[in-house]
Protein backbone atom coordinates (compact mmCIF):
# COMPACT_ATOMS: atom_id res chain seq x y z
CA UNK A 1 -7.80 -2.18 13.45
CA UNK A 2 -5.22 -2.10 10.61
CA UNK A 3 -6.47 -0.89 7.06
CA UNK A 4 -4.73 -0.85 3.69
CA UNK A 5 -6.07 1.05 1.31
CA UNK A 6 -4.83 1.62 -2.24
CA UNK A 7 -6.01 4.74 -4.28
CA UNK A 8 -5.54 3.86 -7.78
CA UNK A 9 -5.07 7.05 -10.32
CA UNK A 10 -7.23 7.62 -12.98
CA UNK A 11 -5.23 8.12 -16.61
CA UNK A 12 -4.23 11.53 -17.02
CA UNK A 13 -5.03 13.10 -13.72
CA UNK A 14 -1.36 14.02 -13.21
CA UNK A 15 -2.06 17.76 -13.67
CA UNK A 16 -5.12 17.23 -10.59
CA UNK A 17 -2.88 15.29 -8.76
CA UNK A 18 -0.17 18.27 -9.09
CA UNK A 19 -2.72 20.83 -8.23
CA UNK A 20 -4.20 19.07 -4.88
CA UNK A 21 -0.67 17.96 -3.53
CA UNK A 22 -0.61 20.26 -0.47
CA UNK A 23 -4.42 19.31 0.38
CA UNK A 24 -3.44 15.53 0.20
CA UNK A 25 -1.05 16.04 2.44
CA UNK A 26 -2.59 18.49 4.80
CA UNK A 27 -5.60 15.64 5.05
CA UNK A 28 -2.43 12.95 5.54
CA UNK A 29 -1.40 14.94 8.30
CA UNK A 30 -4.49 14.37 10.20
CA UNK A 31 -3.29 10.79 10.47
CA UNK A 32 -0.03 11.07 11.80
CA UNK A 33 -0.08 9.40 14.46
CA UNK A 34 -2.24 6.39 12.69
CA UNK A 35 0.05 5.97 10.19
CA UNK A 36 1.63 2.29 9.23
CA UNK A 37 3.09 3.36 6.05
CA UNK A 38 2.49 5.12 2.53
CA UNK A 39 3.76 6.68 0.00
CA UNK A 40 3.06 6.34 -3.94
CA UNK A 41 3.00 4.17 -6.68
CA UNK A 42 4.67 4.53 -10.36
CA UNK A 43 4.31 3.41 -13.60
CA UNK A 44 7.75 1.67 -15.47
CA UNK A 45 8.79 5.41 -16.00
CA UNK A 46 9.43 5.90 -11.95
CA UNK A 47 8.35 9.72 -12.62
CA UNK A 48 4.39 9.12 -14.08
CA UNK A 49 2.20 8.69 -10.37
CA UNK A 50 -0.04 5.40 -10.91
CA UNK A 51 -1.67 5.41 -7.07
CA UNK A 52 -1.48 6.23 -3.42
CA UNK A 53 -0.68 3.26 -0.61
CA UNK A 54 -1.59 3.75 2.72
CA UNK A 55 -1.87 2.05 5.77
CA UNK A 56 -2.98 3.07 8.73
CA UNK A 57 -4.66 1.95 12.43
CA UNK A 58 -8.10 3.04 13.12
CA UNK A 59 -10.69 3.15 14.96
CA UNK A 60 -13.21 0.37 12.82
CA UNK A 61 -14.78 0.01 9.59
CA UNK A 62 -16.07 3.26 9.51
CA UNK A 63 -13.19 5.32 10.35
CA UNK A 64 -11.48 3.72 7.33
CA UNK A 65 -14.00 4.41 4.87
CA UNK A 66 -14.14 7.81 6.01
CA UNK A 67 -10.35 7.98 5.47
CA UNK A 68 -10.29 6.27 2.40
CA UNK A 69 -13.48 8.33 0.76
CA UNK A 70 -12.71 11.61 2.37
CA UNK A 71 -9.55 12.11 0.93
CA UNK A 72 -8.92 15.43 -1.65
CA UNK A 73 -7.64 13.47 -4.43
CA UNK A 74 -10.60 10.83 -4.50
CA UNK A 75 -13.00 13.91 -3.92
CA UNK A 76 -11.80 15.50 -6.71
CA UNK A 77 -11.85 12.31 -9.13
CA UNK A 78 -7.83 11.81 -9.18
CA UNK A 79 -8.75 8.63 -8.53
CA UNK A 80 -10.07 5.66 -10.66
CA UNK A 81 -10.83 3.39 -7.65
CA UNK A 82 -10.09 2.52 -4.15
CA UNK A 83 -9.15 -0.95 -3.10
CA UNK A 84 -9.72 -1.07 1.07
CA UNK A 85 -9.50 -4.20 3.09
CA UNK A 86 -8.61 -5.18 7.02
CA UNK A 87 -5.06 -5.57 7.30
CA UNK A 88 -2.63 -7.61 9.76
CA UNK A 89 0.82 -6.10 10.39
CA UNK A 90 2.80 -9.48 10.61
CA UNK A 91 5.91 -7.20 11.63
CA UNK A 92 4.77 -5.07 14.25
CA UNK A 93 6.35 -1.95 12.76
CA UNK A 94 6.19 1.00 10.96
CA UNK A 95 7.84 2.42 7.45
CA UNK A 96 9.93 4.92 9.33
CA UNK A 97 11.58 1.91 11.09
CA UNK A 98 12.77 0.56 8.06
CA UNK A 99 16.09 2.11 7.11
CA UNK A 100 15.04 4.31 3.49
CA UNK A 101 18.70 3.47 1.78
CA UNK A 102 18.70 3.23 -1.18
CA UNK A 103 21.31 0.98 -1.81
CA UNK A 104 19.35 -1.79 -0.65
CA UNK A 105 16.92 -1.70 -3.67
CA UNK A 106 14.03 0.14 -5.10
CA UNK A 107 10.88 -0.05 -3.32
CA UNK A 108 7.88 -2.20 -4.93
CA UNK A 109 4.01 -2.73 -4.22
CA UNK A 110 3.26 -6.24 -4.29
CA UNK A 111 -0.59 -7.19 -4.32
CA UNK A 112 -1.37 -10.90 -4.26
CA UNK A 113 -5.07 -11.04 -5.04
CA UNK A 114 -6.38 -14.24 -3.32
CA UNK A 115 -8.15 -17.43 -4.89
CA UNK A 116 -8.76 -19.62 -2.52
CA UNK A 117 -6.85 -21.57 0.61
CA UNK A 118 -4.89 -18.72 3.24
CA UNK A 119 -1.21 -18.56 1.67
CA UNK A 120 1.66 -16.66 3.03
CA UNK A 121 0.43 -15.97 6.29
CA UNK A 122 3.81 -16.06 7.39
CA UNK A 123 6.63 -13.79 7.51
CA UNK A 124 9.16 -14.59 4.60
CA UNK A 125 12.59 -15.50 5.54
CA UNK A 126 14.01 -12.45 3.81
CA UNK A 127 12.35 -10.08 6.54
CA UNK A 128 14.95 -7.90 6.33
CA UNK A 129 13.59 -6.77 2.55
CA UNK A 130 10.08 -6.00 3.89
CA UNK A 131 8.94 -2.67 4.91
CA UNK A 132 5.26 -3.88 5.87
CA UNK A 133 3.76 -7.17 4.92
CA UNK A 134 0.06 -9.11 5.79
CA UNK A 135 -2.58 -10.51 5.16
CA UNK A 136 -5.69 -8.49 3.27
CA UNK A 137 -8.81 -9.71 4.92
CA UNK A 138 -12.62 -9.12 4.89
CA UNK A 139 -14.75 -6.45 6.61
CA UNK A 140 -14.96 -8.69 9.63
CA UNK A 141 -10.93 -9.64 9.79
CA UNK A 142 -12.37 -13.10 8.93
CA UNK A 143 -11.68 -14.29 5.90
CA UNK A 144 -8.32 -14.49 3.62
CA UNK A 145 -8.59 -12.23 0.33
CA UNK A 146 -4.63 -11.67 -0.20
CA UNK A 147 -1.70 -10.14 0.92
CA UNK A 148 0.25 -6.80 0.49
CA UNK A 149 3.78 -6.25 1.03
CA UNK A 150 5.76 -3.04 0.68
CA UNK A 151 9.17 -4.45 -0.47
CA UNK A 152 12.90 -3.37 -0.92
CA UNK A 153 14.19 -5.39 -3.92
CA UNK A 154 16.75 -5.66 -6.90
CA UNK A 155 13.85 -5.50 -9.36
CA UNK A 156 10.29 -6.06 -9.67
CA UNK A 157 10.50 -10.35 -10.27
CA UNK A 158 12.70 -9.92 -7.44
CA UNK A 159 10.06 -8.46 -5.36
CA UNK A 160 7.21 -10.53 -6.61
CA UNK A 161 9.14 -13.30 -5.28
CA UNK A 162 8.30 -12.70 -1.73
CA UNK A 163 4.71 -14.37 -2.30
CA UNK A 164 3.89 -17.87 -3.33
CA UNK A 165 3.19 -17.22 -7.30
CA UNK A 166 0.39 -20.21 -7.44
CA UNK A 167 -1.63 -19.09 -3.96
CA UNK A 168 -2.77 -16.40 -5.55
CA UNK A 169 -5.84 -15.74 -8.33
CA UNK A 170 -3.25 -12.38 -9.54
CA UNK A 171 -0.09 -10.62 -8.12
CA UNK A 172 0.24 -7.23 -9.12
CA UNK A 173 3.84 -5.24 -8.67
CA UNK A 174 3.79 -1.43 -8.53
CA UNK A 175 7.46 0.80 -7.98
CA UNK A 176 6.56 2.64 -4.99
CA UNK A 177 8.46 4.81 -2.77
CA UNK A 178 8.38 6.01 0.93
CA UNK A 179 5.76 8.93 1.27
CA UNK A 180 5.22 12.00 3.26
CA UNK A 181 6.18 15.83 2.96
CA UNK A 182 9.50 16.41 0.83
């Protein structure tokens, strides 16, 4: 089963953050091999950290709150909160399949919080921008409550763009960038 789960930082726990970088990724490490993508989120600066993205393949339910609870940073209060859902991985891929040039545009979270009727359940067009995309979905992989896209684009309207503005109840866009060990 496919998870996304979004650690969102609490203000000012840069310094934390700092401290517990080689623990986060020590406990990332454990997932290797689970891994659909990550990496973090950025406020308009591009340097301040706003939140962690990952997306991984486990197990069940379980597994993924395990993941998502057990984590160093979220043990340690980095974190404000923790949105986890089901996932769907409408391309079938991975982030390190997606070439990381940089010429093709900055990378952008894009959240679409649903409201209502399944939208975008679809592959855009423009899959050649996407560096994961689906459908967030209930415990049970049942119901529709949004979709999350990692996206290459110009800018973040430009990225928003690859959801269908009035589906949704909010769309959030974050500047994110590939993760792992530097």
């Amino acid at each position: 089963m496919e998870f996304f789960c979004y650690h969102r930082d609490r203000p000012g726990s840069v310094p934390l953050r700092e401290e517990l970088l080689e623990e986060h990724w020590a406990y990332m490490d454990q997932y290797a091999t689970e891994m659909i993508a990550r990496g973090p989120t950025f406020a308009g600066d591009g340097q301040t950290p706003t939140g962690s993205v990952h997306i991984v393949d486990l197990p069940d339910s379980a597994a993924a709150r395990a993941f998502a609870f057990e984590e160093p940073n979220y043990q340690a209060g980095v974190y404000r909160d923790v949105l986890l859902r089901r996932w769907r991985n409408l391309l079938g891929r991975t982030m390190w399949d997606f070439p990381t040039d940089p010429a093709i545009g900055s990378g952008y979270l894009v959240l679409g919080l649903g409201s209502g009727p399944a939208t975008d359940l679809d592959v855009p067009p423009d899959r050649d921008r996407l560096i994961a995309y689906g459908p967030l979905l209930s415990d049970d992989g049942t119901a529709w409550l949004g979709t999350a896209a990692l996206v290459r684009a110009s800018d973040a309207e430009t990225a928003r763009g690859v959801l269908t503005e009035e589906g949704y109840a909010d769309i959030e866009v974050h500047p994110w960038e590939f993760g792992g060990r530097r």
